[in-house]
Protein backbone atom coordinates (compact mmCIF):
# COMPACT_ATOMS: atom_id res chain seq x y z
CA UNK A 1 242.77 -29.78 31.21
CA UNK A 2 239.70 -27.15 31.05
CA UNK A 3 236.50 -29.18 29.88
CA UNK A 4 234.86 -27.91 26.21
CA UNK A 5 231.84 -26.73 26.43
CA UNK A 6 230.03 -26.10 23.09
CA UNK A 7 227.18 -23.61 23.21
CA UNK A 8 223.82 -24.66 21.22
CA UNK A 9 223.06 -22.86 18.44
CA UNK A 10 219.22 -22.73 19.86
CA UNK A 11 217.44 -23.64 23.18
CA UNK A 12 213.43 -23.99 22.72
CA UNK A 13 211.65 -22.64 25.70
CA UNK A 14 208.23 -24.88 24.52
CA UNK A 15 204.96 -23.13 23.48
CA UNK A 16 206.61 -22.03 19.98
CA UNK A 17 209.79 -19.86 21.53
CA UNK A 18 213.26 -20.34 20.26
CA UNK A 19 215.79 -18.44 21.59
CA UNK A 20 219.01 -18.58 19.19
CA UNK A 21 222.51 -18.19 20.39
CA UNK A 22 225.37 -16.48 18.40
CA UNK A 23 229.06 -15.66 19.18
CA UNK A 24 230.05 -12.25 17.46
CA UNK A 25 233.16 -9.81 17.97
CA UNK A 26 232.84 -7.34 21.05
CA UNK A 27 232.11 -4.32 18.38
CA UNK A 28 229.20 -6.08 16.61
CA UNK A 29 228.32 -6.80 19.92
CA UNK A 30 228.14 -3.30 21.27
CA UNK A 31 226.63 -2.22 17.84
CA UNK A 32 223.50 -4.62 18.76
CA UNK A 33 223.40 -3.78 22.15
CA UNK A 34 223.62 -0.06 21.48
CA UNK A 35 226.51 0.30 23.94
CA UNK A 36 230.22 1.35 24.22
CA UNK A 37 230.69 -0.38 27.53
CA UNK A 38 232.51 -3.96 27.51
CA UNK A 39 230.15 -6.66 27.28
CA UNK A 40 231.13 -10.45 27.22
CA UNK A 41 227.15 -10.83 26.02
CA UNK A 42 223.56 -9.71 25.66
CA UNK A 43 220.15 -10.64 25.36
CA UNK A 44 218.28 -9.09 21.82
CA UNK A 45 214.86 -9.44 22.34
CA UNK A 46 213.88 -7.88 18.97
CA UNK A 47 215.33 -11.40 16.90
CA UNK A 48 215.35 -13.50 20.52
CA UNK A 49 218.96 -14.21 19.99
CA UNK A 50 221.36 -14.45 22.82
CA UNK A 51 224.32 -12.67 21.73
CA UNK A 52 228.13 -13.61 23.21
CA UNK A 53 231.84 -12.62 22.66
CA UNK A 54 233.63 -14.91 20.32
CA UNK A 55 237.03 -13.91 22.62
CA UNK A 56 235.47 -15.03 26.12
CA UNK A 57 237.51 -18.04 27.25
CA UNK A 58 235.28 -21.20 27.11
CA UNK A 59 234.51 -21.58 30.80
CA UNK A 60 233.37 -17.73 30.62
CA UNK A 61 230.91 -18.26 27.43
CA UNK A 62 229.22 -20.53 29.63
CA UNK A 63 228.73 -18.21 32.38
CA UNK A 64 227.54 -15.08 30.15
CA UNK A 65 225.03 -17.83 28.33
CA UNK A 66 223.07 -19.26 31.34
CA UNK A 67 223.30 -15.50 32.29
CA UNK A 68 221.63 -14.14 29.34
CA UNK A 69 219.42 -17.07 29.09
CA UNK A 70 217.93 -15.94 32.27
CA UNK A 71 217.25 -12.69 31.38
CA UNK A 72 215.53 -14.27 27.64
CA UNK A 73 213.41 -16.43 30.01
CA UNK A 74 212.55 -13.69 32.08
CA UNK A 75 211.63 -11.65 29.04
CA UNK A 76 209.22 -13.97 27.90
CA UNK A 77 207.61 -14.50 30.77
CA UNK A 78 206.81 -11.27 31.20
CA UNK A 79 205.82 -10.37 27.43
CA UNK A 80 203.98 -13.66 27.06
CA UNK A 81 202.46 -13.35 23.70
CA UNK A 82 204.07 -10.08 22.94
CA UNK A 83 207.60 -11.98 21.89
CA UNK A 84 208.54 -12.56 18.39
CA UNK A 85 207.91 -15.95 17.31
């Protein structure tokens, strides 16, 4: 039996960041991400929102989250101050 994993609706990085986490069909997803290439998920930076297919099998959303988590931490790190709080 495949272990649920339930993804949290918003992971606080500390010093005032909050990156939010939202499961979305793959067309709204490609409509955010500006894309027409498959995507199980993507980092928004403009609303710091961490974006994944509501289809991806539960042991997958967990990949493409820590995945895209990266990439938000990454982000601000580099922006700093520059990220929308």
């Amino acid at each position: 039996m495949e272990t649920r994993y339930r993804l949290p609706r918003k992971v606080s990085l500390g010093f005032g960041v909050t990156i939010f986490v939202r499961t979305t069909t793959e067309a709204h997803l490609k409509s955010i991400m500006h894309t027409d290439n498959s995507l199980d998920g993507g980092w928004d930076d403009s609303s710091n929102t961490i974006w994944i297919d509501e289809a991806c099998a539960p042991k997958k959303r967990k990949q493409v989250f820590f995945h895209e988590l990266i990439h938000a931490i990454n982000d601000v790190a580099a922006l700093g101050a520059d990220i929308h709080l």
